[in-house]
N, C-alpha and C. Protein backbone atom coordinates (compact mmCIF):
# COMPACT_ATOMS: atom_id res chain seq x y z
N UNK A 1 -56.64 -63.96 105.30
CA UNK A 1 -56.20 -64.44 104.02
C UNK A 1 -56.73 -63.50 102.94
N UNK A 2 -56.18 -63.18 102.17
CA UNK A 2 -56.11 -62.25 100.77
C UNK A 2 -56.27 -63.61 99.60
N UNK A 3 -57.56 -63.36 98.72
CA UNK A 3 -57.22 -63.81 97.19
C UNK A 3 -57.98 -62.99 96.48
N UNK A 4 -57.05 -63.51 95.15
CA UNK A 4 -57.82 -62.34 94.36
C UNK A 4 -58.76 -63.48 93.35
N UNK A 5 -59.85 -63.18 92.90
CA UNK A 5 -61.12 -64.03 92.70
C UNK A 5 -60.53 -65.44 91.54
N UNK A 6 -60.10 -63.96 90.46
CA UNK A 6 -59.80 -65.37 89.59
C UNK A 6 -58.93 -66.28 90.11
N UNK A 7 -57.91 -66.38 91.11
CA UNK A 7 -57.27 -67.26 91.41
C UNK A 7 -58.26 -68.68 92.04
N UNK A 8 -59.15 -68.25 92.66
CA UNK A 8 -59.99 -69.16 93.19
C UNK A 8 -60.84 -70.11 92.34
N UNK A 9 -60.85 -71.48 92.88
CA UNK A 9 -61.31 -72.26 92.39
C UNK A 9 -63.09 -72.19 91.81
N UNK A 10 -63.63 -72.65 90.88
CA UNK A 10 -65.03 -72.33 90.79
C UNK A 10 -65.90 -72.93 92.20
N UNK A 11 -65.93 -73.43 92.51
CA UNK A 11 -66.32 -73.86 94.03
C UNK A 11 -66.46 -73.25 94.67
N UNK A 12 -65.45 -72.64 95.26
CA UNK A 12 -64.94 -71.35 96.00
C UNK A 12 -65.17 -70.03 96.01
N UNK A 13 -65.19 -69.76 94.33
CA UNK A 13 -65.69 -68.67 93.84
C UNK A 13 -67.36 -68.42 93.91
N UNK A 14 -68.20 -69.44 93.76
CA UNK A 14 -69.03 -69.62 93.70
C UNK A 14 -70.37 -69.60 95.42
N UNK A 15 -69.67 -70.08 95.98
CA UNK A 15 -69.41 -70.03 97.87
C UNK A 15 -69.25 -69.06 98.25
N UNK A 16 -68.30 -67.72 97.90
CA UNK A 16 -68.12 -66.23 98.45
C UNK A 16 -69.36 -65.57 97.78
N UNK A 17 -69.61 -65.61 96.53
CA UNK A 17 -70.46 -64.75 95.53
C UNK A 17 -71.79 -65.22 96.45
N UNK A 18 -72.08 -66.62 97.09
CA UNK A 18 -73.47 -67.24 97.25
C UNK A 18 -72.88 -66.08 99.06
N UNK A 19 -72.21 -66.38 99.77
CA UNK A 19 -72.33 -65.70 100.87
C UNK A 19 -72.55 -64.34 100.66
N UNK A 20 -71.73 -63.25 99.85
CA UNK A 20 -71.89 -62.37 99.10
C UNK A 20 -73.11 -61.96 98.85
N UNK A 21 -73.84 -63.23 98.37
CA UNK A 21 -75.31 -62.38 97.33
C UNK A 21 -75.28 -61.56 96.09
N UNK A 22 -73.87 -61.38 95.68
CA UNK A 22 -73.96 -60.89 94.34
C UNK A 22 -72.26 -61.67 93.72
N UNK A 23 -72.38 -61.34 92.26
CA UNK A 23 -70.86 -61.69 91.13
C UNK A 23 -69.40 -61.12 91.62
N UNK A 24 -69.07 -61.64 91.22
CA UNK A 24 -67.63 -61.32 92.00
C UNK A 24 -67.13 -60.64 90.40
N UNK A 25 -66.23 -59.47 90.65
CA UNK A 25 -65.29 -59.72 88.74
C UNK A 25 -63.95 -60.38 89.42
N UNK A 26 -63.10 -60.59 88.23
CA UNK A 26 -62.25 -61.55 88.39
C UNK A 26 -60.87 -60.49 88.70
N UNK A 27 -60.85 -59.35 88.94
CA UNK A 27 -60.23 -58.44 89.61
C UNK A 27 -60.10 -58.30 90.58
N UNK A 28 -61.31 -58.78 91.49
CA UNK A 28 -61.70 -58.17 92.86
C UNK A 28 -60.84 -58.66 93.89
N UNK A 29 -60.29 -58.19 94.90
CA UNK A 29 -59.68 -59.68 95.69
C UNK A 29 -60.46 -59.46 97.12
N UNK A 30 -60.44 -60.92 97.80
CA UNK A 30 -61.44 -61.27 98.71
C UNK A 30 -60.83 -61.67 99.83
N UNK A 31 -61.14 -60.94 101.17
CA UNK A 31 -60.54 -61.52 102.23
C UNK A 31 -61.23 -62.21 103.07
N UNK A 32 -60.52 -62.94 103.72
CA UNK A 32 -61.29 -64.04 104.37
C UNK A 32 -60.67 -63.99 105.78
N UNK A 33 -61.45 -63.79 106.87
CA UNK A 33 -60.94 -63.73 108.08
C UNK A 33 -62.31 -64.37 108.93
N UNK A 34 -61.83 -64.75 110.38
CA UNK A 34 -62.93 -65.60 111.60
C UNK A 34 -62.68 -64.77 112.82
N UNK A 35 -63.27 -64.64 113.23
CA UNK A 35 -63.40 -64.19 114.67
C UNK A 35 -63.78 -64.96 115.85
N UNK A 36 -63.04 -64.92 117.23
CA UNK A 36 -63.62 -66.10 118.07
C UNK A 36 -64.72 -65.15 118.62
N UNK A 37 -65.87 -66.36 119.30
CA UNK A 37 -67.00 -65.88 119.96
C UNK A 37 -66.87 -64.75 120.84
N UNK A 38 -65.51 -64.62 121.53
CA UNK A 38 -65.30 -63.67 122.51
C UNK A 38 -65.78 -62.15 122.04
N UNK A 39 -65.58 -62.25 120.59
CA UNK A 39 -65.34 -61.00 119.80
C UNK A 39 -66.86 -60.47 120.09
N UNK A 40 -67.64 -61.39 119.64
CA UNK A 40 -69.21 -60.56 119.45
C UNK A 40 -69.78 -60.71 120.80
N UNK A 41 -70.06 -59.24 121.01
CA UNK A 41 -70.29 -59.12 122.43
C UNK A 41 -71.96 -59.33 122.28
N UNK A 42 -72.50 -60.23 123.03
CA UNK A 42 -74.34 -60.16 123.17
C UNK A 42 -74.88 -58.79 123.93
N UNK A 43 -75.99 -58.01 123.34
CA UNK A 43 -76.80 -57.13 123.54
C UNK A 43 -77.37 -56.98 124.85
N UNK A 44 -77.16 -56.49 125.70
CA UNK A 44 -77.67 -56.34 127.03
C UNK A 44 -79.09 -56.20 126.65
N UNK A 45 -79.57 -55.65 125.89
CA UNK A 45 -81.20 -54.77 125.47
C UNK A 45 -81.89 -56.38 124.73
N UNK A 46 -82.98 -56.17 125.25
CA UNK A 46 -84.10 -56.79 124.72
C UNK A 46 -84.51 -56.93 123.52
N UNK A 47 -84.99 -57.74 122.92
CA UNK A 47 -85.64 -57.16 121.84
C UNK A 47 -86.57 -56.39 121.42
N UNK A 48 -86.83 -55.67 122.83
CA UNK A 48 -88.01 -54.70 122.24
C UNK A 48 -87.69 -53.51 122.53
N UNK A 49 -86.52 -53.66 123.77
CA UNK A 49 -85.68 -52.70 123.70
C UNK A 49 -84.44 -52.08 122.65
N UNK A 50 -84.19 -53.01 122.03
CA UNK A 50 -83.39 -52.76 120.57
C UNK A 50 -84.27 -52.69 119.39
N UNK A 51 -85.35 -53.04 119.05
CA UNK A 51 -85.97 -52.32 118.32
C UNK A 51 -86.68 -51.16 118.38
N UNK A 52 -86.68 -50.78 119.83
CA UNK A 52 -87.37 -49.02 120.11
C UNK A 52 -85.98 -48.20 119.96
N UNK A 53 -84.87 -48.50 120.06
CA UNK A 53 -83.33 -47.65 119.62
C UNK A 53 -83.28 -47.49 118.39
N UNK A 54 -83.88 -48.75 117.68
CA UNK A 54 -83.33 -48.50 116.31
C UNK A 54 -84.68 -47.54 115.75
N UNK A 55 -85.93 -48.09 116.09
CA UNK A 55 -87.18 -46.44 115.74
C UNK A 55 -86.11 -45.16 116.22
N UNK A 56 -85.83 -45.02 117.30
CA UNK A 56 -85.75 -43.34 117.63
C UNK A 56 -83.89 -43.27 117.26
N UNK A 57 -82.99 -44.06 116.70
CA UNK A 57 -82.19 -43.92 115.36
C UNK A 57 -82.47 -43.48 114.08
N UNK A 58 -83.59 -44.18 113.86
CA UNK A 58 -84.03 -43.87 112.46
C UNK A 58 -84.53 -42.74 112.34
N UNK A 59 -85.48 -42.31 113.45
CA UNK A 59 -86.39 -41.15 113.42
C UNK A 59 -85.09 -39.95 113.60
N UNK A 60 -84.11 -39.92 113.88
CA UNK A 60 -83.43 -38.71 113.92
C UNK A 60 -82.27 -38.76 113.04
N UNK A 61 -82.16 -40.01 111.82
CA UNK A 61 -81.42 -39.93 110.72
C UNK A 61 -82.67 -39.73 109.77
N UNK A 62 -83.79 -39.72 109.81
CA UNK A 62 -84.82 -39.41 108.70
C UNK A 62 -85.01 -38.39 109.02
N UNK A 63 -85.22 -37.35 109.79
CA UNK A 63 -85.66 -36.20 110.26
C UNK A 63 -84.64 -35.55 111.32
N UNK A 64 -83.52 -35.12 111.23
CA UNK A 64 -82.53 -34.44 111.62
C UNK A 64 -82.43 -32.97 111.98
N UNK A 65 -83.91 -32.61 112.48
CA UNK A 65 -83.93 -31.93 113.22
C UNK A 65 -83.54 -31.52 114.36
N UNK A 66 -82.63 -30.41 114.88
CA UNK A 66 -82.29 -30.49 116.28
C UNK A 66 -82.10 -28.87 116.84
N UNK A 67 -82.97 -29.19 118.21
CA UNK A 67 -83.12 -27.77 118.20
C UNK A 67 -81.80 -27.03 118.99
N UNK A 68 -81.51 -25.98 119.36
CA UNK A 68 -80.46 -25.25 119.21
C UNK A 68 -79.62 -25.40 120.61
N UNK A 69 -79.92 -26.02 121.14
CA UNK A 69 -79.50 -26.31 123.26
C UNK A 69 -79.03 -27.68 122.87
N UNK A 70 -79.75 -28.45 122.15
CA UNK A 70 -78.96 -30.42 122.17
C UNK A 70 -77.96 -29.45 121.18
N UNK A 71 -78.17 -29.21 119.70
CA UNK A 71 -77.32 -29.02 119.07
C UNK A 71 -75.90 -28.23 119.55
N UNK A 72 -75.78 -27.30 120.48
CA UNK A 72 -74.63 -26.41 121.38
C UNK A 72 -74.27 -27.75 122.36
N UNK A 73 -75.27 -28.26 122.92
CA UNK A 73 -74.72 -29.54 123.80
C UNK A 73 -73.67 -30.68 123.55
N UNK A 74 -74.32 -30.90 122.25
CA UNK A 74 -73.57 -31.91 121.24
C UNK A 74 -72.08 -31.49 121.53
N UNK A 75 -71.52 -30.67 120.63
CA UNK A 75 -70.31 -29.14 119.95
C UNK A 75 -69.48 -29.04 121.65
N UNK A 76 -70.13 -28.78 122.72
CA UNK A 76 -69.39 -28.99 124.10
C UNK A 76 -68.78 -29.34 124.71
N UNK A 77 -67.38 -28.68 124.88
CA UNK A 77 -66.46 -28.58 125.19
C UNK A 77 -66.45 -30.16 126.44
């Protein structure tokens, strides 16, 4: 579903902005869609195993260093 804000009721309006976390302008338009459970697939990884992916994610989007054999590896045909 497509609306555009001001059409929406203050209730309503008020309900997206609170899910949102921020103001809506009265320009904006807002879609509204659901997904069945099937959609979100659960994490095989642990939680301590998904938080050591997301350290050595971070560590190589903060520091993007790469030396010249991964980097040709990467690029490979």
């Amino acid at each position: 579903m497509l609306h555009r804000v001001k059409d929406l009721s203050p209730e309503n309006r008020q309900a997206v902005e609170a899910l949102l976390e921020r103001a809506l302008s009265d320009d904006e338009p807002v879609s509204i869609k659901t997904l069945g459970p099937s959609t979100i697939i659960p994490s095989a990884l642990s939680s301590e195993e998904r938080i050591a992916a997301f350290r050595t994610l971070n560590e190589r989007l903060v520091s993007p260093v790469v030396d010249e054999e991964e980097f040709e590896a990467a690029f490979a045909d």
